[in-house]
C-alpha atoms as a PDB file:
ATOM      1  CA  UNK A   1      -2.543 -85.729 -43.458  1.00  0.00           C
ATOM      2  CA  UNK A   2      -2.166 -83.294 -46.366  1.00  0.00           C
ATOM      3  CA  UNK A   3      -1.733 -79.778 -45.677  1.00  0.00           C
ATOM      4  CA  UNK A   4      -4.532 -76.770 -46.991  1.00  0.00           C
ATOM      5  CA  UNK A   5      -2.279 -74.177 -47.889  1.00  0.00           C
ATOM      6  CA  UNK A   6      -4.873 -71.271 -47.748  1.00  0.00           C
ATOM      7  CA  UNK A   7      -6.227 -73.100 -44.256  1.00  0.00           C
ATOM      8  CA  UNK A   8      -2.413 -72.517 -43.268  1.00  0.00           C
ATOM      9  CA  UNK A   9      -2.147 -69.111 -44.344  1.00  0.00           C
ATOM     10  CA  UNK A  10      -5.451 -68.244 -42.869  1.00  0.00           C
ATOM     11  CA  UNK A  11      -4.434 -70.039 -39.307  1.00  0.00           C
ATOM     12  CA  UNK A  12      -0.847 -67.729 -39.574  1.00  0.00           C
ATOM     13  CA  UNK A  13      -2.869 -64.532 -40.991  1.00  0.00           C
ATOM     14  CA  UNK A  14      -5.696 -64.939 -37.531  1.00  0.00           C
ATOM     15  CA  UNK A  15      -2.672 -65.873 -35.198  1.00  0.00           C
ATOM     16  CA  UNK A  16      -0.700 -62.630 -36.020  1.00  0.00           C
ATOM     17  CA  UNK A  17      -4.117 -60.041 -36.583  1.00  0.00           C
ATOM     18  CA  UNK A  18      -4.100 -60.891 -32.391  1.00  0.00           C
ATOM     19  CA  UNK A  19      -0.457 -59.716 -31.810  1.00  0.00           C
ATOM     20  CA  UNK A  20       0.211 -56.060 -31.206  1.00  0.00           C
ATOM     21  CA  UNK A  21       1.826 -55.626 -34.577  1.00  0.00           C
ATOM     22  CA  UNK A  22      -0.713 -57.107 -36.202  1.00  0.00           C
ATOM     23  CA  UNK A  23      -2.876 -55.251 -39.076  1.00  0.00           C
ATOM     24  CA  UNK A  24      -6.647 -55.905 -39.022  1.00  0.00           C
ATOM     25  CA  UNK A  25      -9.136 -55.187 -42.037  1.00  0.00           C
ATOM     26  CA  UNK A  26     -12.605 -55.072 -42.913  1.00  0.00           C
ATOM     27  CA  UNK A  27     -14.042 -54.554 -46.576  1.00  0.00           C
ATOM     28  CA  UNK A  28     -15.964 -52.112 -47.085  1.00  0.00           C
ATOM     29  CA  UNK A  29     -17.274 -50.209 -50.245  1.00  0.00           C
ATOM     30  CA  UNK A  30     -15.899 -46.897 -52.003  1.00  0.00           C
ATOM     31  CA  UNK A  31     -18.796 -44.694 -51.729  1.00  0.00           C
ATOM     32  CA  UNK A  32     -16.942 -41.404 -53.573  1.00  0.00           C
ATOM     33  CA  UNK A  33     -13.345 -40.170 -54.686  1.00  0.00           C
ATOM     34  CA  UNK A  34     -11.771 -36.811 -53.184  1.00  0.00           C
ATOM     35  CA  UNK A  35      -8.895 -35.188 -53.524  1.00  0.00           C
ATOM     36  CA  UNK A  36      -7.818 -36.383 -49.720  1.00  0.00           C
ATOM     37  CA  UNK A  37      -8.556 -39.559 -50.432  1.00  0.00           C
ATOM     38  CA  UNK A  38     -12.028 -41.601 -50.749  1.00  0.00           C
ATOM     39  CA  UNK A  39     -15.604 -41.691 -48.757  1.00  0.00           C
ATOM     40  CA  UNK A  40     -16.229 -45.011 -47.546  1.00  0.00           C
ATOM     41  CA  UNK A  41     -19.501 -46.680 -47.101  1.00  0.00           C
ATOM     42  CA  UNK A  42     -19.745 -49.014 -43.865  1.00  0.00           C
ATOM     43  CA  UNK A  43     -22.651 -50.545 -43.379  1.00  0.00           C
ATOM     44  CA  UNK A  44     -25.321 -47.229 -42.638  1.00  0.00           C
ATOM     45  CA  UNK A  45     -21.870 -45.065 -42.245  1.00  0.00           C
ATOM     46  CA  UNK A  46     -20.295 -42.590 -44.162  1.00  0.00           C
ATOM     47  CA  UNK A  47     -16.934 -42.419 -43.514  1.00  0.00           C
ATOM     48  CA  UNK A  48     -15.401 -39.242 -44.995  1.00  0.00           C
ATOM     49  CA  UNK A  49     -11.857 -38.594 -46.970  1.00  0.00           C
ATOM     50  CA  UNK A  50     -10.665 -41.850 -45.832  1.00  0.00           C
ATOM     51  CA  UNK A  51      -6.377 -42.147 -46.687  1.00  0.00           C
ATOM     52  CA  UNK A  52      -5.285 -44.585 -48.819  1.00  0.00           C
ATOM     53  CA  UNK A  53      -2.325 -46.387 -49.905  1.00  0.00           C
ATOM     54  CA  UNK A  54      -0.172 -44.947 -52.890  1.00  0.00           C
ATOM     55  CA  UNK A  55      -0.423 -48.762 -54.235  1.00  0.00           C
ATOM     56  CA  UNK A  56      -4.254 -48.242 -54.470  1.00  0.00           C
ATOM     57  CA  UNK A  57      -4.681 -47.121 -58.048  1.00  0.00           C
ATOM     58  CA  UNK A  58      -7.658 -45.693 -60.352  1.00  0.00           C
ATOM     59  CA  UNK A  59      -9.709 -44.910 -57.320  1.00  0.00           C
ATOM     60  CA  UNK A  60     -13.554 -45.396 -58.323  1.00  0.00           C
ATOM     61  CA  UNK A  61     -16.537 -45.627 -56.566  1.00  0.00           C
ATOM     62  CA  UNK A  62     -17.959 -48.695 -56.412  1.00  0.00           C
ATOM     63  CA  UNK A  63     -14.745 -50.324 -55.766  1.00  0.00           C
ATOM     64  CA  UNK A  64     -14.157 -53.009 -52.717  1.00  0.00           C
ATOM     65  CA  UNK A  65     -11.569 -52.863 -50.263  1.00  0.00           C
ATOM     66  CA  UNK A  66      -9.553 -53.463 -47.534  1.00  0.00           C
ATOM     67  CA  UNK A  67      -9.648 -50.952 -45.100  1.00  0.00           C
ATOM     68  CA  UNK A  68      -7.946 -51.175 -41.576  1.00  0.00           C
ATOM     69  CA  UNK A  69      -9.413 -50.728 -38.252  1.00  0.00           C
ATOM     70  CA  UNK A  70      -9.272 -48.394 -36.129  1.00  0.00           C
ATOM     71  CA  UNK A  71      -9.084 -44.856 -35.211  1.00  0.00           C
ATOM     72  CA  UNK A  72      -7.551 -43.423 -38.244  1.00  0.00           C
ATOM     73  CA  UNK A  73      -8.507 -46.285 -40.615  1.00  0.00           C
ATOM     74  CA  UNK A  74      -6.209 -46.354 -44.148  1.00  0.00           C
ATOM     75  CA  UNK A  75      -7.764 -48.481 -47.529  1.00  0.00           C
ATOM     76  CA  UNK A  76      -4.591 -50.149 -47.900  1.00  0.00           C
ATOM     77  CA  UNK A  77      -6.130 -52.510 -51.165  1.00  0.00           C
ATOM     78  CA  UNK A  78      -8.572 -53.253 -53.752  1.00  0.00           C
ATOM     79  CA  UNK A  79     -10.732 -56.386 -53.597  1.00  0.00           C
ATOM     80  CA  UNK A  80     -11.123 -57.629 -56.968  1.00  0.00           C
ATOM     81  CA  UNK A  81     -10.189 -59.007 -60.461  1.00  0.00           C
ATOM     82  CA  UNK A  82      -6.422 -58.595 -61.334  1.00  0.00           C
ATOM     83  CA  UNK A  83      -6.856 -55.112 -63.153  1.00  0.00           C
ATOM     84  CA  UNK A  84      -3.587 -55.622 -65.570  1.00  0.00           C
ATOM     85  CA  UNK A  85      -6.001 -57.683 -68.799  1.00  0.00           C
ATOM     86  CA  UNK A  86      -8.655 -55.055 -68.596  1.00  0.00           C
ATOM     87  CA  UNK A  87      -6.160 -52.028 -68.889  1.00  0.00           C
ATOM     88  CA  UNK A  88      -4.205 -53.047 -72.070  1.00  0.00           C
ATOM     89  CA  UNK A  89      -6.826 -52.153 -74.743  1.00  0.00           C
ATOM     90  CA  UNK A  90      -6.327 -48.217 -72.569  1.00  0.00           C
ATOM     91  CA  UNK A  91      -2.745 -48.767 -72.799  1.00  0.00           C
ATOM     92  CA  UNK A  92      -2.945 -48.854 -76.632  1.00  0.00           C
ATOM     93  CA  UNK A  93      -4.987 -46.837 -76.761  1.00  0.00           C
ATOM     94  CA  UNK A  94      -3.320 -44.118 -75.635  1.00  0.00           C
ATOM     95  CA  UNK A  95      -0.248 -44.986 -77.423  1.00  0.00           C
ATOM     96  CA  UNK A  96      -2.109 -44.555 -80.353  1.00  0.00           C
ATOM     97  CA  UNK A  97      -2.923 -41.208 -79.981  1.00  0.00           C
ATOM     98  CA  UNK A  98       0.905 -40.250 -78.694  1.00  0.00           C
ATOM     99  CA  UNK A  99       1.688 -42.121 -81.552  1.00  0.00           C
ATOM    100  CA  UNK A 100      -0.512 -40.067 -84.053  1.00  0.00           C
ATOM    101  CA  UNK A 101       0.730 -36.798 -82.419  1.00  0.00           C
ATOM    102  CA  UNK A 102       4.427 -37.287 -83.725  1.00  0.00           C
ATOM    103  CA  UNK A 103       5.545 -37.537 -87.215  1.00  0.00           C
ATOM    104  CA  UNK A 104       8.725 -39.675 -87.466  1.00  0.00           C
ATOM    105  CA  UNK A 105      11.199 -39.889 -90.243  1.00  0.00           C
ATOM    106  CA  UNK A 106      13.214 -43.419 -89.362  1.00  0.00           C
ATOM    107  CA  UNK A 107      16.520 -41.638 -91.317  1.00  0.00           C
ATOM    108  CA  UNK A 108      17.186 -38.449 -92.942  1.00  0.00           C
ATOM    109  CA  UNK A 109      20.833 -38.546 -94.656  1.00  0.00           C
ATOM    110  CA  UNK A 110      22.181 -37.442 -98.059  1.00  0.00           C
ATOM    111  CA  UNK A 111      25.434 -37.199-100.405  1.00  0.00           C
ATOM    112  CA  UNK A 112      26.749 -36.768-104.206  1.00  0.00           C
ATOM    113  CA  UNK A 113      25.655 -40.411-105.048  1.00  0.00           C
ATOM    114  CA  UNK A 114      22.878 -42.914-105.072  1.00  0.00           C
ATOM    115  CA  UNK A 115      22.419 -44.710-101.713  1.00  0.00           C
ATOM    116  CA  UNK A 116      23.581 -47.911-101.342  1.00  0.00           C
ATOM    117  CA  UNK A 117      21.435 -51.033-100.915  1.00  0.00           C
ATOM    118  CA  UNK A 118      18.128 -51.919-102.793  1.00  0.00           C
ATOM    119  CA  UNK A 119      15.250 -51.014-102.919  1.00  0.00           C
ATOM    120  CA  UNK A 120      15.818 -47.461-103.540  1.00  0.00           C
ATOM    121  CA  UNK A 121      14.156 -45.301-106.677  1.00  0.00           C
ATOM    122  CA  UNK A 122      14.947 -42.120-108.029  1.00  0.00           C
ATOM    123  CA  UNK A 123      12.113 -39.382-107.779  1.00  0.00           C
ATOM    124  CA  UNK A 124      11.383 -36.290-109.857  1.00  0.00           C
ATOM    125  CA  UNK A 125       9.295 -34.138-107.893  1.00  0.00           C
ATOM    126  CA  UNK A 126       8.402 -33.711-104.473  1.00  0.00           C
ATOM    127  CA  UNK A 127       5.265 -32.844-103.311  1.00  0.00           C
ATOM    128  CA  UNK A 128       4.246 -31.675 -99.401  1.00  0.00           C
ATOM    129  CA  UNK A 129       0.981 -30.447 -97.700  1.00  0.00           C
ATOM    130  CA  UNK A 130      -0.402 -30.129 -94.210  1.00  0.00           C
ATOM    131  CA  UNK A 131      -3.345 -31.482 -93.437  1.00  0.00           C
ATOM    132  CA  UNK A 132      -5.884 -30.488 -90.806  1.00  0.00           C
ATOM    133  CA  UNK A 133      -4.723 -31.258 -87.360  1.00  0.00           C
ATOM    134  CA  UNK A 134      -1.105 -29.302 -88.507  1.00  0.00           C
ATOM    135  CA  UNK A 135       0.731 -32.819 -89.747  1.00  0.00           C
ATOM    136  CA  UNK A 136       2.819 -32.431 -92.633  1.00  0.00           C
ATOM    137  CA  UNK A 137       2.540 -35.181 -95.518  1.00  0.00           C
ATOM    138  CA  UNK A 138       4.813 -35.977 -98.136  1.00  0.00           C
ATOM    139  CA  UNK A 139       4.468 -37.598-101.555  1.00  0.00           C
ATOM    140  CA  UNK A 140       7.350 -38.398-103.678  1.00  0.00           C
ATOM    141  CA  UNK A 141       7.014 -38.408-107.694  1.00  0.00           C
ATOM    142  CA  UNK A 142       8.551 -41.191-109.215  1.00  0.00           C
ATOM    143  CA  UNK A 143       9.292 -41.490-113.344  1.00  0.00           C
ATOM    144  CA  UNK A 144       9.308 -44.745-112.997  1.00  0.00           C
ATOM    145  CA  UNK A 145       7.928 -46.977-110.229  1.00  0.00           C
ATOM    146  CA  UNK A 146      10.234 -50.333-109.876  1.00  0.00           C
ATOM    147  CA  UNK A 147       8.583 -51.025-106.296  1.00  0.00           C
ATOM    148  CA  UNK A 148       4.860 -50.712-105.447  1.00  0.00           C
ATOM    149  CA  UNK A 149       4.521 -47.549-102.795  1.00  0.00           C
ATOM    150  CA  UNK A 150       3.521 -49.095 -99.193  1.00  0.00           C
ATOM    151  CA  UNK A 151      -0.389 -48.243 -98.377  1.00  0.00           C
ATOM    152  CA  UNK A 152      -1.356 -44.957 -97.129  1.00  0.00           C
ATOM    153  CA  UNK A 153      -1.747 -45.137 -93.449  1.00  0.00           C
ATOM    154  CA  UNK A 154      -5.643 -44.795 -92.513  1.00  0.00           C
ATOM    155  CA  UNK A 155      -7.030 -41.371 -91.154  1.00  0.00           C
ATOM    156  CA  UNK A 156      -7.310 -41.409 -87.622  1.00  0.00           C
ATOM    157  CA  UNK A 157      -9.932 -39.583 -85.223  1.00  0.00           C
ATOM    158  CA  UNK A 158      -8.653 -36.226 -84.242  1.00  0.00           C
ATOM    159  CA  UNK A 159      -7.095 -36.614 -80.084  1.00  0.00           C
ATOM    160  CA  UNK A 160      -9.548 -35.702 -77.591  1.00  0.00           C
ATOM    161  CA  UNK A 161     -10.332 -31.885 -76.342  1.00  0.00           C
ATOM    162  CA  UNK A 162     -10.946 -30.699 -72.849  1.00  0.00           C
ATOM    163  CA  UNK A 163     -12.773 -27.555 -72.890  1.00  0.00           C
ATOM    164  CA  UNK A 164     -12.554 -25.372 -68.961  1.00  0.00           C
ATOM    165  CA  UNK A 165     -14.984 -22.893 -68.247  1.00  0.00           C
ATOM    166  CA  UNK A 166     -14.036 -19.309 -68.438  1.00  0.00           C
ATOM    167  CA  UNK A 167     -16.459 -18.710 -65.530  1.00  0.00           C
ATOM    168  CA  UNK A 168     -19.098 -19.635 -63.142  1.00  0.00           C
ATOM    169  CA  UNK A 169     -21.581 -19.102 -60.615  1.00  0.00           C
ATOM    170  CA  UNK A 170     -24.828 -18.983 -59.374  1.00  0.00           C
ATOM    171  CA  UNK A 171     -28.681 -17.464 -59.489  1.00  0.00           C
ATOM    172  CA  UNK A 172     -31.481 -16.757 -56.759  1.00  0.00           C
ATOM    173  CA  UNK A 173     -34.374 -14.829 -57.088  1.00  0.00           C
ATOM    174  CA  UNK A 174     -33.702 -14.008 -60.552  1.00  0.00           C
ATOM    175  CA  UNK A 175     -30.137 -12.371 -60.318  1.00  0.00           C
ATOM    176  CA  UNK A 176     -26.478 -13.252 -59.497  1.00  0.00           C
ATOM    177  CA  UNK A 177     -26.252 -14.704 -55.831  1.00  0.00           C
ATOM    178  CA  UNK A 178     -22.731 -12.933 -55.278  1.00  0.00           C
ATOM    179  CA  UNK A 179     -22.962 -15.283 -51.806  1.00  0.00           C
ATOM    180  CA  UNK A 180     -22.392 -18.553 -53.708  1.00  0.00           C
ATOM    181  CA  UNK A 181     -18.206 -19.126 -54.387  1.00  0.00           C
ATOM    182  CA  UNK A 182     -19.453 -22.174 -56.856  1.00  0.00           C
ATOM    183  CA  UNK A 183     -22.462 -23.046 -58.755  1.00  0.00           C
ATOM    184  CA  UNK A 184     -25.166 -24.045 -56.192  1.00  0.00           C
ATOM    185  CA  UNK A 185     -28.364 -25.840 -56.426  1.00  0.00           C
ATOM    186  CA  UNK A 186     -31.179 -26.071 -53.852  1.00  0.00           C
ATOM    187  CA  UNK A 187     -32.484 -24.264 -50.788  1.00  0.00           C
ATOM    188  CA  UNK A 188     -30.615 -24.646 -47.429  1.00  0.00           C
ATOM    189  CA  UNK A 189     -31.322 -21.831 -45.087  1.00  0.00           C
ATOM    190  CA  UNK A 190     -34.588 -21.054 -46.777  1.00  0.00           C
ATOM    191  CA  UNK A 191     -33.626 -17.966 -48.699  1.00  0.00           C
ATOM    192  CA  UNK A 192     -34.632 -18.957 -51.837  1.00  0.00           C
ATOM    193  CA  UNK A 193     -33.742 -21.754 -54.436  1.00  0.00           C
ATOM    194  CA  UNK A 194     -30.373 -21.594 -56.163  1.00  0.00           C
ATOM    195  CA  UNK A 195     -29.387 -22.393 -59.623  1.00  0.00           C
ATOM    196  CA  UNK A 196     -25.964 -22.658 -60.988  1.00  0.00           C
ATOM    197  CA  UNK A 197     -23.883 -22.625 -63.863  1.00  0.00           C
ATOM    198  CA  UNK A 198     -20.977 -22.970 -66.342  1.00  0.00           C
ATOM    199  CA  UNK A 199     -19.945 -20.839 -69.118  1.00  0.00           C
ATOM    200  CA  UNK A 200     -17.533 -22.049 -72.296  1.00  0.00           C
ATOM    201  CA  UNK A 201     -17.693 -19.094 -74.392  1.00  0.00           C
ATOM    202  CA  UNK A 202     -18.241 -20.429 -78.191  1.00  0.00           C
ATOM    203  CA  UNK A 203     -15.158 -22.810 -77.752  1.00  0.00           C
ATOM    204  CA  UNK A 204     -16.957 -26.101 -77.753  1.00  0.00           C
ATOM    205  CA  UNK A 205     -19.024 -25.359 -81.061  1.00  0.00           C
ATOM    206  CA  UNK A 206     -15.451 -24.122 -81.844  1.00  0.00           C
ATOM    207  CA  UNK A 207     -14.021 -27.593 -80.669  1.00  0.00           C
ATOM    208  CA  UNK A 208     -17.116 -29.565 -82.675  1.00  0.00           C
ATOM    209  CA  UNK A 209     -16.317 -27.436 -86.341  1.00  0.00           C
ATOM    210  CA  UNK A 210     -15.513 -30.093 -89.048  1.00  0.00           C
ATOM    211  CA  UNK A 211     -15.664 -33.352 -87.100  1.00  0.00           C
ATOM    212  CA  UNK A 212     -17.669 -35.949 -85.756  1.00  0.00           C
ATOM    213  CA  UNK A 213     -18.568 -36.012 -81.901  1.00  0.00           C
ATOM    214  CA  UNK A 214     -18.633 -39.414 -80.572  1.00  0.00           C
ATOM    215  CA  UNK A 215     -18.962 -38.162 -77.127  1.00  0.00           C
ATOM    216  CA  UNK A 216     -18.911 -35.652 -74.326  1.00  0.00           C
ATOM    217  CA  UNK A 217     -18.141 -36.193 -70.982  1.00  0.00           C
ATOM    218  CA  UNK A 218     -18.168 -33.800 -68.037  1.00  0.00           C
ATOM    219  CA  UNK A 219     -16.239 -33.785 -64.665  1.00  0.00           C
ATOM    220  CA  UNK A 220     -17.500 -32.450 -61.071  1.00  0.00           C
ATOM    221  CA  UNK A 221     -16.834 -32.500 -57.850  1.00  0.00           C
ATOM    222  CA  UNK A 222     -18.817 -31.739 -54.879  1.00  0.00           C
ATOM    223  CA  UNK A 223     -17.276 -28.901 -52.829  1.00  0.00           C
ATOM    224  CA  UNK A 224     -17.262 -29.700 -48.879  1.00  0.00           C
ATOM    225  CA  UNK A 225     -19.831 -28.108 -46.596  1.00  0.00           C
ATOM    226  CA  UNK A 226     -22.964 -28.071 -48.798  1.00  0.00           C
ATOM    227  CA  UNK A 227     -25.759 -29.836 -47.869  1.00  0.00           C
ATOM    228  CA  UNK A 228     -26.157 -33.793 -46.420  1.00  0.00           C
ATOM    229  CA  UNK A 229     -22.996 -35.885 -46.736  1.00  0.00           C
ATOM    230  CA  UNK A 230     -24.457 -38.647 -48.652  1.00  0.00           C
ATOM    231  CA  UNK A 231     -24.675 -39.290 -52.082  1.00  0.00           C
ATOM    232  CA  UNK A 232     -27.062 -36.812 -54.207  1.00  0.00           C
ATOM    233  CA  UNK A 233     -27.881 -36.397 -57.638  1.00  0.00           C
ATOM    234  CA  UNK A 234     -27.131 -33.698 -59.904  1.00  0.00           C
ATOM    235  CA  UNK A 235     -30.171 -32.236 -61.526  1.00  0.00           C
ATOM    236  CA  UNK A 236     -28.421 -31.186 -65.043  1.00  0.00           C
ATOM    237  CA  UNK A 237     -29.627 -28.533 -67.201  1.00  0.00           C
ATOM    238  CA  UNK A 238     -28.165 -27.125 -70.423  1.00  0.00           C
ATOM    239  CA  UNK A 239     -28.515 -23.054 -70.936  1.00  0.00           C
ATOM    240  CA  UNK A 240     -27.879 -21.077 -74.404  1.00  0.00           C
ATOM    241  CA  UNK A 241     -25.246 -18.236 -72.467  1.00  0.00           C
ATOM    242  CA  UNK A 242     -21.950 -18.053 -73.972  1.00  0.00           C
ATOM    243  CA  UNK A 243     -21.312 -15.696 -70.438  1.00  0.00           C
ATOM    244  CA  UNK A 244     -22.829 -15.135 -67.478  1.00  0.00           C
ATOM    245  CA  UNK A 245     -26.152 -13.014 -67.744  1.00  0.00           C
ATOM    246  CA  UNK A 246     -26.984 -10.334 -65.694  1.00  0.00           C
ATOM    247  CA  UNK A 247     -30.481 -11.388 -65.073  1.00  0.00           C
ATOM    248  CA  UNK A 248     -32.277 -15.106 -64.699  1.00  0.00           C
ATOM    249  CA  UNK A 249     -29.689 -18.089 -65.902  1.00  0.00           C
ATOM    250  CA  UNK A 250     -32.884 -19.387 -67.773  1.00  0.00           C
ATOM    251  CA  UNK A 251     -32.754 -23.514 -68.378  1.00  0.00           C
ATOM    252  CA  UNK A 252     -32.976 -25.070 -71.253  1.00  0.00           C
ATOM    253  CA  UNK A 253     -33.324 -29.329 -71.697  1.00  0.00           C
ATOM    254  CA  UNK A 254     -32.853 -31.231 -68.424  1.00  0.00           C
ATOM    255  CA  UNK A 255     -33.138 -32.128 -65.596  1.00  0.00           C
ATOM    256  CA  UNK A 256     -31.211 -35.135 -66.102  1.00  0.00           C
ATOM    257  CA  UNK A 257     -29.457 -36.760 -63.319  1.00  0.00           C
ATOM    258  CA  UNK A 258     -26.131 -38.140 -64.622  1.00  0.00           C
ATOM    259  CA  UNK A 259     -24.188 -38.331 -61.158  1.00  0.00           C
ATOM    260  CA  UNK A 260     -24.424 -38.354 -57.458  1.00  0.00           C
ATOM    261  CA  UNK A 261     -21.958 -37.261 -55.123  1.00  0.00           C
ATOM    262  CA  UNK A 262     -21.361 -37.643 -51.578  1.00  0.00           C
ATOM    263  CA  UNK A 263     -19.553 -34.614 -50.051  1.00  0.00           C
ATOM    264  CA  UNK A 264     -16.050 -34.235 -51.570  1.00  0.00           C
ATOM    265  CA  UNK A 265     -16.718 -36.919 -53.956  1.00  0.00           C
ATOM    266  CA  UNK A 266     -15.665 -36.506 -57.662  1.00  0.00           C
ATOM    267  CA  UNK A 267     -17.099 -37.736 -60.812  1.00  0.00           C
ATOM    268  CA  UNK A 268     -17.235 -38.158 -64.350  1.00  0.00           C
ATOM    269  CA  UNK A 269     -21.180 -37.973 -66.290  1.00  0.00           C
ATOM    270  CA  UNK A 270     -21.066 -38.679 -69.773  1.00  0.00           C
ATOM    271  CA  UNK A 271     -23.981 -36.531 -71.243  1.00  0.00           C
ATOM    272  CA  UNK A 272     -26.781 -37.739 -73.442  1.00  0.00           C
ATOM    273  CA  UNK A 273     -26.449 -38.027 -77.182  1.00  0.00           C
ATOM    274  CA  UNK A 274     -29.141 -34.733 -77.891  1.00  0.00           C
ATOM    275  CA  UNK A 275     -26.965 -32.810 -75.498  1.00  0.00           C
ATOM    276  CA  UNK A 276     -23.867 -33.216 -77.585  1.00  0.00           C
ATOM    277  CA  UNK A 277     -25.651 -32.306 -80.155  1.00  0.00           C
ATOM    278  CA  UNK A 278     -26.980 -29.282 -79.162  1.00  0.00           C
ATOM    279  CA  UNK A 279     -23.667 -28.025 -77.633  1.00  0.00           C
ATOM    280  CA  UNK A 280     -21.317 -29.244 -80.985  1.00  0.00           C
ATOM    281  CA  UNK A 281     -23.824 -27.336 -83.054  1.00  0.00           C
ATOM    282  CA  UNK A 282     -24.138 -24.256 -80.880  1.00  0.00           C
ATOM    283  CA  UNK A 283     -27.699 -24.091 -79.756  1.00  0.00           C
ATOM    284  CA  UNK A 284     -26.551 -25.485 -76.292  1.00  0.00           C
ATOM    285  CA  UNK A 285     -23.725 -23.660 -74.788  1.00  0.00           C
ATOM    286  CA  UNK A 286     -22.860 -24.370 -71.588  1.00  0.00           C
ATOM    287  CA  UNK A 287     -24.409 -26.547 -68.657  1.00  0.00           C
ATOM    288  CA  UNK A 288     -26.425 -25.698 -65.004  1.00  0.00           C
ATOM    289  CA  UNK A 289     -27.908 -27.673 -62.380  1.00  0.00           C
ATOM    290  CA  UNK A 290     -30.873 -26.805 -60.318  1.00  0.00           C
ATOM    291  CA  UNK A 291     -33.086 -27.881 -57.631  1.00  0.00           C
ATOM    292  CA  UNK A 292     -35.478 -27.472 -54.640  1.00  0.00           C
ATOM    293  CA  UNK A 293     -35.156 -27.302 -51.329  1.00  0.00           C
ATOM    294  CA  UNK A 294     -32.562 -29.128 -49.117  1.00  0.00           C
ATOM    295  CA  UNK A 295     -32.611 -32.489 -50.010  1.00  0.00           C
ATOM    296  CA  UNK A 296     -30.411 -32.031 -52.782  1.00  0.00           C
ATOM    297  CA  UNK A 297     -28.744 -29.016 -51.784  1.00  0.00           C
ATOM    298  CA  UNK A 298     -25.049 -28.921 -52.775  1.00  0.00           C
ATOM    299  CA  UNK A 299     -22.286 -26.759 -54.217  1.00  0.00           C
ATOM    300  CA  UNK A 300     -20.504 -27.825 -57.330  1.00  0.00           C
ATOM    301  CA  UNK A 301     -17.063 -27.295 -58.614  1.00  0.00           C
ATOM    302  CA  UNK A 302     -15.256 -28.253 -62.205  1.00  0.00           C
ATOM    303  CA  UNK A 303     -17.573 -28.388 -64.860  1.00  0.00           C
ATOM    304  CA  UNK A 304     -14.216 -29.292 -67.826  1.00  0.00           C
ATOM    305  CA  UNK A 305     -15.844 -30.844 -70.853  1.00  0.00           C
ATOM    306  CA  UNK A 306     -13.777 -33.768 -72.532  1.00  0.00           C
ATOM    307  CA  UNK A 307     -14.889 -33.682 -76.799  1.00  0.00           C
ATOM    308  CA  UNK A 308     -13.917 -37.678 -77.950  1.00  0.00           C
ATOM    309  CA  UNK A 309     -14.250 -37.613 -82.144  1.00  0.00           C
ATOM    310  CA  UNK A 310     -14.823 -40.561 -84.287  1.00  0.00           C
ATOM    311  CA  UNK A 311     -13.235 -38.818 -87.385  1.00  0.00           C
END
């Protein structure tokens, strides 16, 4: 008879999962990311800040895995497609833009007489500038041109920016709710409805001057202790306040909900095309979320806008 090596594996993985020593697993789905480790959706359970393995990389949620039983349970692996194809085109990417933060000379040398070898040609004048993201260029004069000069390299998108708040907070009844550590939204003890926000100065129209936006992506998370553990959306607003106003943090486009958070969770929203718009140009400057009641009650934290360009 011819043996089923994955029946054989499976017979050896069952006979040892029944031995003391023996690891046991269930999958189950990644329902957030903290910053102790992920929320884990089992079935109708939220399991919060769940540990996992250092092997476990670029933690998302949606993801499935492995998770072991019992008391303490650890994710000790993804389920899924090998991750290694997928991750090359970030891979060169980001070389790319290390690469088009240097400027490189492959050999810098000199003496009383012509180099050696061929190739090289003599030049009368040399010219230098520096362009707009602080590179320097060179061009070299020739009197005669025995070679044809290799093509100019094309202009690349300037890196990405992350812009950080310079503050933050949040707004009841019309006025600063000095009770609030971190921008708020909704009602919970029935005091009133809480708005919150974040405040950029004029550094992202700053950011925006001269180039084209090709997105804008903002990060959150979802400070423990605020509100229902499971997921819930964030009702985004944009305001016109370079800082924080005494009075009413008045609203301006929104609400859109770009992300939900369990408790702890962190994410990433990428925000709508207007939106960039409005904040590259300066008639948007910073972002607030608001809503009513306790259904959606939670406290917010982060609020760093990443600028992308396409030139």
């Amino acid at each position: 008879m011819t043996s089923d090596p994955a029946a054989d594996l499976g017979a050896a993985l069952a006979a040892t999962s029944n031995t003391p020593g023996g690891i046991r697993t269930r999958s189950a789905q990644i329902d957030g990311v903290t910053d102790r480790g992920v929320n884990l959706r089992v079935g109708d359970e939220l399991l919060l800040d769940i540990p996992c393995a250092d092997s476990y990389r670029n933690r998302a949620a949606g993801d499935w895995v492995a998770v072991t039983q019992g008391s303490r349970p650890v994710v000790v692996w993804r389920l899924g497609d090998d991750p290694g194809g997928a991750s090359e085109a970030e891979v060169r990417d980001i070389a790319g833009d290390v690469a088009a933060d240097l400027q490189v000379v492959r050999a810098v040398t000199w003496g009383t007489t012509a180099p050696d070898g061929p190739g090289w040609q003599t030049g009368t004048t040399l010219h230098a500038r520096k362009t707009a993201d602080g590179k320097v260029e060179l061009y070299l004069q020739l009197g005669t041109v025995t070679d044809p000069p290799p093509p100019v390299p094309p202009a690349r998108a300037p890196s990405p920016v992350t812009i950080t708040p310079t503050s933050a907070g949040s707004w009841r009844a019309g006025r600063p709710d000095d009770y609030a550590a971190n921008p708020t939204q909704g009602d919970w003890n029935g005091r009133g409805d809480r708005r919150g926000g974040w405040f950029y100065g004029m550094r992202i129209a700053a950011a925006c001057a001269g180039k084209t936006v090709s997105s804008m992506t903002v990060q959150f998370t979802r400070a423990r202790g605020s509100g229902f553990n499971a997921k819930r959306p964030l009702h985004l607003y944009l305001h016109s306040f370079a800082t924080e106003p005494s009075g009413q943090l008045a609203l301006g486009a929104g609400p859109e909900e770009l992300l939900r958070l369990s408790v702890g969770a962190r994410g990433t929203a990428t925000l709508p095309a207007a939106w960039r718009t409005a904040l590259a140009n300066g008639t948007a400057r910073g972002l607030a979320i608001s809503a009513s009641g306790r259904t959606d009650y939670m406290s917010v934290t982060g609020g760093a806008i990443t600028i992308r360009y396409s030139a």
